[in-house]
PDB file of N, CA and C in Angstrom:
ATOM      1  N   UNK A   1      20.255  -6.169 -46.735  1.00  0.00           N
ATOM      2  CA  UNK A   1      19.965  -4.873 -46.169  1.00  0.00           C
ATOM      3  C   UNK A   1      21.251  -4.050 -46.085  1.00  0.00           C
ATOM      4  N   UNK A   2      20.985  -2.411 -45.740  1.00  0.00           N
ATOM      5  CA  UNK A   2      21.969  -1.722 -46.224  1.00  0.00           C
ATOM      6  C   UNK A   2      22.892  -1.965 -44.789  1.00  0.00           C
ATOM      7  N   UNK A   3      24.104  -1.709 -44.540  1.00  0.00           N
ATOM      8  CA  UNK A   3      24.663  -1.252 -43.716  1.00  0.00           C
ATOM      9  C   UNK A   3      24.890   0.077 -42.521  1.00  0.00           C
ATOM     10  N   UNK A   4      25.038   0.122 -42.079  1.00  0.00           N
ATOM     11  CA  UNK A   4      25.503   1.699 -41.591  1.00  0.00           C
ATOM     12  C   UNK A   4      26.704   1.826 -40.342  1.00  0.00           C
ATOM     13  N   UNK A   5      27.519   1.904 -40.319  1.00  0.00           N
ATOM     14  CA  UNK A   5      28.575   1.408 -39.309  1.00  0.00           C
ATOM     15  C   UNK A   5      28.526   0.068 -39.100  1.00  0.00           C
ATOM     16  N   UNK A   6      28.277  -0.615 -39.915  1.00  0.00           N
ATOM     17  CA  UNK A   6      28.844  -1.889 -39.689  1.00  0.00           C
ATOM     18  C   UNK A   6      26.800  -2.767 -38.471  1.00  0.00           C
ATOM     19  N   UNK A   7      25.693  -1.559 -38.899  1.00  0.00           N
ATOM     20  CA  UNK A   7      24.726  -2.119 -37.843  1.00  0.00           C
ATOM     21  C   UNK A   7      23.488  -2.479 -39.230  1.00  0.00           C
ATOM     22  N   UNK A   8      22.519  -2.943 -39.340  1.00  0.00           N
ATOM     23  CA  UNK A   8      21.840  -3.359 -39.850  1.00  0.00           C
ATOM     24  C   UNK A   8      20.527  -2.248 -39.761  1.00  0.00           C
ATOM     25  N   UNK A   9      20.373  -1.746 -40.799  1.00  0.00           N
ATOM     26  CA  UNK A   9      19.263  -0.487 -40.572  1.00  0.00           C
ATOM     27  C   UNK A   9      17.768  -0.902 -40.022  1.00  0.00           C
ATOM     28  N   UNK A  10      17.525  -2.070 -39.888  1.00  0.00           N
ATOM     29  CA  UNK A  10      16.343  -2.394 -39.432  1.00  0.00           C
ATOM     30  C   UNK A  10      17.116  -2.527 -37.863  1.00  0.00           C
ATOM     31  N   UNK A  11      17.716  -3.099 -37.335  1.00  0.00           N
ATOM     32  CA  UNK A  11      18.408  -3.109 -36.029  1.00  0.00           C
ATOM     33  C   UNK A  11      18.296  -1.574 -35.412  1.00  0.00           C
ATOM     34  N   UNK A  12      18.881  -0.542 -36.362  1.00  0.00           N
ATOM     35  CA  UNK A  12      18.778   1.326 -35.831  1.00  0.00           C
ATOM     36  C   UNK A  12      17.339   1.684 -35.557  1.00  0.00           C
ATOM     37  N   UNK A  13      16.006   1.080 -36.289  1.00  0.00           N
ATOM     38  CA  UNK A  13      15.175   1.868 -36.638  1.00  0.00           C
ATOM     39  C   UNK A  13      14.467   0.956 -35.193  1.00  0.00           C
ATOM     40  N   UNK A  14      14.717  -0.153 -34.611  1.00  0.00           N
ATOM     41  CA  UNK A  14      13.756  -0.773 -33.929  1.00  0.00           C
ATOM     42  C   UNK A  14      14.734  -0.469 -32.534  1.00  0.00           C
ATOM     43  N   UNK A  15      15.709   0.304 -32.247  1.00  0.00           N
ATOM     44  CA  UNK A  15      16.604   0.770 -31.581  1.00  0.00           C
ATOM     45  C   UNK A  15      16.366   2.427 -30.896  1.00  0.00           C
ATOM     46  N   UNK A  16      15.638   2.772 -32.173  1.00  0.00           N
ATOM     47  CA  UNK A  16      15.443   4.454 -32.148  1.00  0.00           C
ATOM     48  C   UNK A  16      13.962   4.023 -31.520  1.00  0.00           C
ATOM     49  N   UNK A  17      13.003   3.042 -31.790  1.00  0.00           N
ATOM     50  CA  UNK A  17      11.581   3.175 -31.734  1.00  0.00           C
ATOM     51  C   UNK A  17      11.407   2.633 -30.394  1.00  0.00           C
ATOM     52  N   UNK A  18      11.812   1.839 -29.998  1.00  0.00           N
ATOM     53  CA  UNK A  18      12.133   1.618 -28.491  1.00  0.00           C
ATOM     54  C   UNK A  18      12.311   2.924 -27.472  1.00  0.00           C
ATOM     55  N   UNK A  19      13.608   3.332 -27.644  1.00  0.00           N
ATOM     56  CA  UNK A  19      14.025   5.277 -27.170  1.00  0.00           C
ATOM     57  C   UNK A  19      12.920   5.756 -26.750  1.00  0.00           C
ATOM     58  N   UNK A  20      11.783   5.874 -27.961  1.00  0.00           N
ATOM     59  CA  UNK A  20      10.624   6.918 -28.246  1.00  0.00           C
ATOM     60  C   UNK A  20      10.217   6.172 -27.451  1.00  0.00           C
ATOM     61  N   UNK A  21       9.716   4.586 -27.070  1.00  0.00           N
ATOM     62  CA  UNK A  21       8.600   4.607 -26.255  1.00  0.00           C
ATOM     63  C   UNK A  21       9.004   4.596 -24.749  1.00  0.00           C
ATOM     64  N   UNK A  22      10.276   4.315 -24.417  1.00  0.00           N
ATOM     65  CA  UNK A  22      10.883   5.002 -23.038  1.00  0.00           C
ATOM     66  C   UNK A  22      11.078   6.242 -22.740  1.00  0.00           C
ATOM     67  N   UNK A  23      10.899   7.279 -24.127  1.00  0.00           N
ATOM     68  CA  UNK A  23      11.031   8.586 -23.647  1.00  0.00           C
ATOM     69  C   UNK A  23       9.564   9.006 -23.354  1.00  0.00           C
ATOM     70  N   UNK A  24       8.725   8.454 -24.097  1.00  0.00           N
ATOM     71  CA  UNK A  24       6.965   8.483 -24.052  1.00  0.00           C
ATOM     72  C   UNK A  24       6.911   8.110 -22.551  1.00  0.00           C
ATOM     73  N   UNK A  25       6.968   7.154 -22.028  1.00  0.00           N
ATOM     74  CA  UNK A  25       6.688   6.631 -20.540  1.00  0.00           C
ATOM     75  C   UNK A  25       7.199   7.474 -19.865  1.00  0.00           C
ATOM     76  N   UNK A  26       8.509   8.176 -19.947  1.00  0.00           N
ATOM     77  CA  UNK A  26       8.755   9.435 -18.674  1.00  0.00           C
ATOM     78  C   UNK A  26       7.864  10.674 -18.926  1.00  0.00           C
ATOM     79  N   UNK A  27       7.604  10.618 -20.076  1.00  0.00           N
ATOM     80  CA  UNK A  27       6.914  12.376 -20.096  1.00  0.00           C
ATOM     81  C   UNK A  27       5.482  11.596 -19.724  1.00  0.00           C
ATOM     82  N   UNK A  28       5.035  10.482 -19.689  1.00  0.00           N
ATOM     83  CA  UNK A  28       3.587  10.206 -18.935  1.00  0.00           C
ATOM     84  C   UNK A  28       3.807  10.570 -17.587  1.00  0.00           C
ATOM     85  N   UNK A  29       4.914  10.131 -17.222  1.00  0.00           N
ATOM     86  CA  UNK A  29       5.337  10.319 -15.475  1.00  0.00           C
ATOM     87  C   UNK A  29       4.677  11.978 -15.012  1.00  0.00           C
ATOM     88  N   UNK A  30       5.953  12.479 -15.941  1.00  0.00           N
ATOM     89  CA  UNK A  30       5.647  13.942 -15.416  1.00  0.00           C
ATOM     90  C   UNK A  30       4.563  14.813 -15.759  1.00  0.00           C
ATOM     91  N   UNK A  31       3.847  14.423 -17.157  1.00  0.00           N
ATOM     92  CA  UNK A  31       2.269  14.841 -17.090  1.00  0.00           C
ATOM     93  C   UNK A  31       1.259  14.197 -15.744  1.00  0.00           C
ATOM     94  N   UNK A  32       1.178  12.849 -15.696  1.00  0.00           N
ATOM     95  CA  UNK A  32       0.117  12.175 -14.663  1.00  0.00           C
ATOM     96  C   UNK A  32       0.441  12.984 -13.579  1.00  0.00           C
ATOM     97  N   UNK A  33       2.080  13.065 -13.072  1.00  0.00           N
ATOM     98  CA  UNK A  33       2.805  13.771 -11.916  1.00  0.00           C
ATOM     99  C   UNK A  33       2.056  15.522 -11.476  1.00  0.00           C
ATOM    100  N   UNK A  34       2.486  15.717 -12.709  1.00  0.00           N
ATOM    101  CA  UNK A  34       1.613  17.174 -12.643  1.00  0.00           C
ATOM    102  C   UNK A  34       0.067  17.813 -12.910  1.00  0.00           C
ATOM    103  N   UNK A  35      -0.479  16.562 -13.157  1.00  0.00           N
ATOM    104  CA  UNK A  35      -2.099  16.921 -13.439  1.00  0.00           C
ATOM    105  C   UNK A  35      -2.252  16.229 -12.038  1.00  0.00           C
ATOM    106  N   UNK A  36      -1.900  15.539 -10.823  1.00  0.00           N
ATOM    107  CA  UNK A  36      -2.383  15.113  -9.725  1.00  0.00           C
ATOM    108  C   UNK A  36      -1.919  16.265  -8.789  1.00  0.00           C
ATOM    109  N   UNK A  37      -0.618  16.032  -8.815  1.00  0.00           N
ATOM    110  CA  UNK A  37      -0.251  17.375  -7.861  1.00  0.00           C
ATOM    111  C   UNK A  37      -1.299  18.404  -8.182  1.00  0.00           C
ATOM    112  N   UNK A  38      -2.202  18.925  -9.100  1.00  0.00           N
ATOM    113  CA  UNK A  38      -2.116  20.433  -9.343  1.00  0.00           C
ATOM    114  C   UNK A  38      -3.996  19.953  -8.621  1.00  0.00           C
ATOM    115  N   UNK A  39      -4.719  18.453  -8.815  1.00  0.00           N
ATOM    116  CA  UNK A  39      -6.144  18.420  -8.591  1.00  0.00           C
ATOM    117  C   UNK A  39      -5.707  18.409  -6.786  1.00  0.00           C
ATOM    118  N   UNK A  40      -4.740  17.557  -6.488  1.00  0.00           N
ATOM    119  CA  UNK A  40      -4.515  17.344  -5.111  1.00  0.00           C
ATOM    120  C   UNK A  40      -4.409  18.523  -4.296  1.00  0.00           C
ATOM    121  N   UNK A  41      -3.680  19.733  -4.978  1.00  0.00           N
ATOM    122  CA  UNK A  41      -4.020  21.061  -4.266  1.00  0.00           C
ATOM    123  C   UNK A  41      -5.362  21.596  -3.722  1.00  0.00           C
ATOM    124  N   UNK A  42      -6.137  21.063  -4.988  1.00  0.00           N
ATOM    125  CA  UNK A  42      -7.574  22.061  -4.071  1.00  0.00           C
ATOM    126  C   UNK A  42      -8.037  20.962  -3.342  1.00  0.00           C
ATOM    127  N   UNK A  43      -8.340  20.052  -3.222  1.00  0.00           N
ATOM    128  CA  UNK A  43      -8.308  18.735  -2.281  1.00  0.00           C
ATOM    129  C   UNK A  43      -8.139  19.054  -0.810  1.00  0.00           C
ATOM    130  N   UNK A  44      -6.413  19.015  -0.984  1.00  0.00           N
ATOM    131  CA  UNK A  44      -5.681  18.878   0.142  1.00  0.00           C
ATOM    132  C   UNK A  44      -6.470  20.258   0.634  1.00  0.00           C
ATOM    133  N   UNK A  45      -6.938  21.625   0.604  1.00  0.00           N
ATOM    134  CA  UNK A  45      -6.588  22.672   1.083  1.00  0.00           C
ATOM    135  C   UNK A  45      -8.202  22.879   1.332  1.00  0.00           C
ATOM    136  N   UNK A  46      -9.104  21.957   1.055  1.00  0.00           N
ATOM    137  CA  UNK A  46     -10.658  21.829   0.954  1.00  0.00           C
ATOM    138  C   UNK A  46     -11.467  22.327   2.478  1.00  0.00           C
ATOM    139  N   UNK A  47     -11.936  22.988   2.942  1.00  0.00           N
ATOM    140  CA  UNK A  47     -12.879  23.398   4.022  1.00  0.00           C
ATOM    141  C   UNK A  47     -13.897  21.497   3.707  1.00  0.00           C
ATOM    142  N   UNK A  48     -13.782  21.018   5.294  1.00  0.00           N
ATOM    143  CA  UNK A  48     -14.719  20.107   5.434  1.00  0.00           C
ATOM    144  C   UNK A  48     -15.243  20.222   5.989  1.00  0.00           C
TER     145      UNK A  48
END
């Protein structure tokens, strides 16, 4: 396999694809984060 600084290009590519799925899990955070906050508003503010 080829090189690239001295790292193994299958080593970069399973390095980069990892990244993506830790960067995937925070933007779930802050979507789930912000589709609850926004149902919890009319909720919280509900005439019972």
């Amino acid at each position: 396999m080829k090189l690239v600084n001295g790292r193994d290009i299958e080593d970069l590519k399973k390095r980069i694809q990892e990244k993506e799925v830790y960067l995937d899990k925070i933007r779930g955070c802050f979507i789930g984060g912000s589709v609850g906050n926004a149902l919890g508003y009319a909720i919280e503010f509900q005439n019972e």
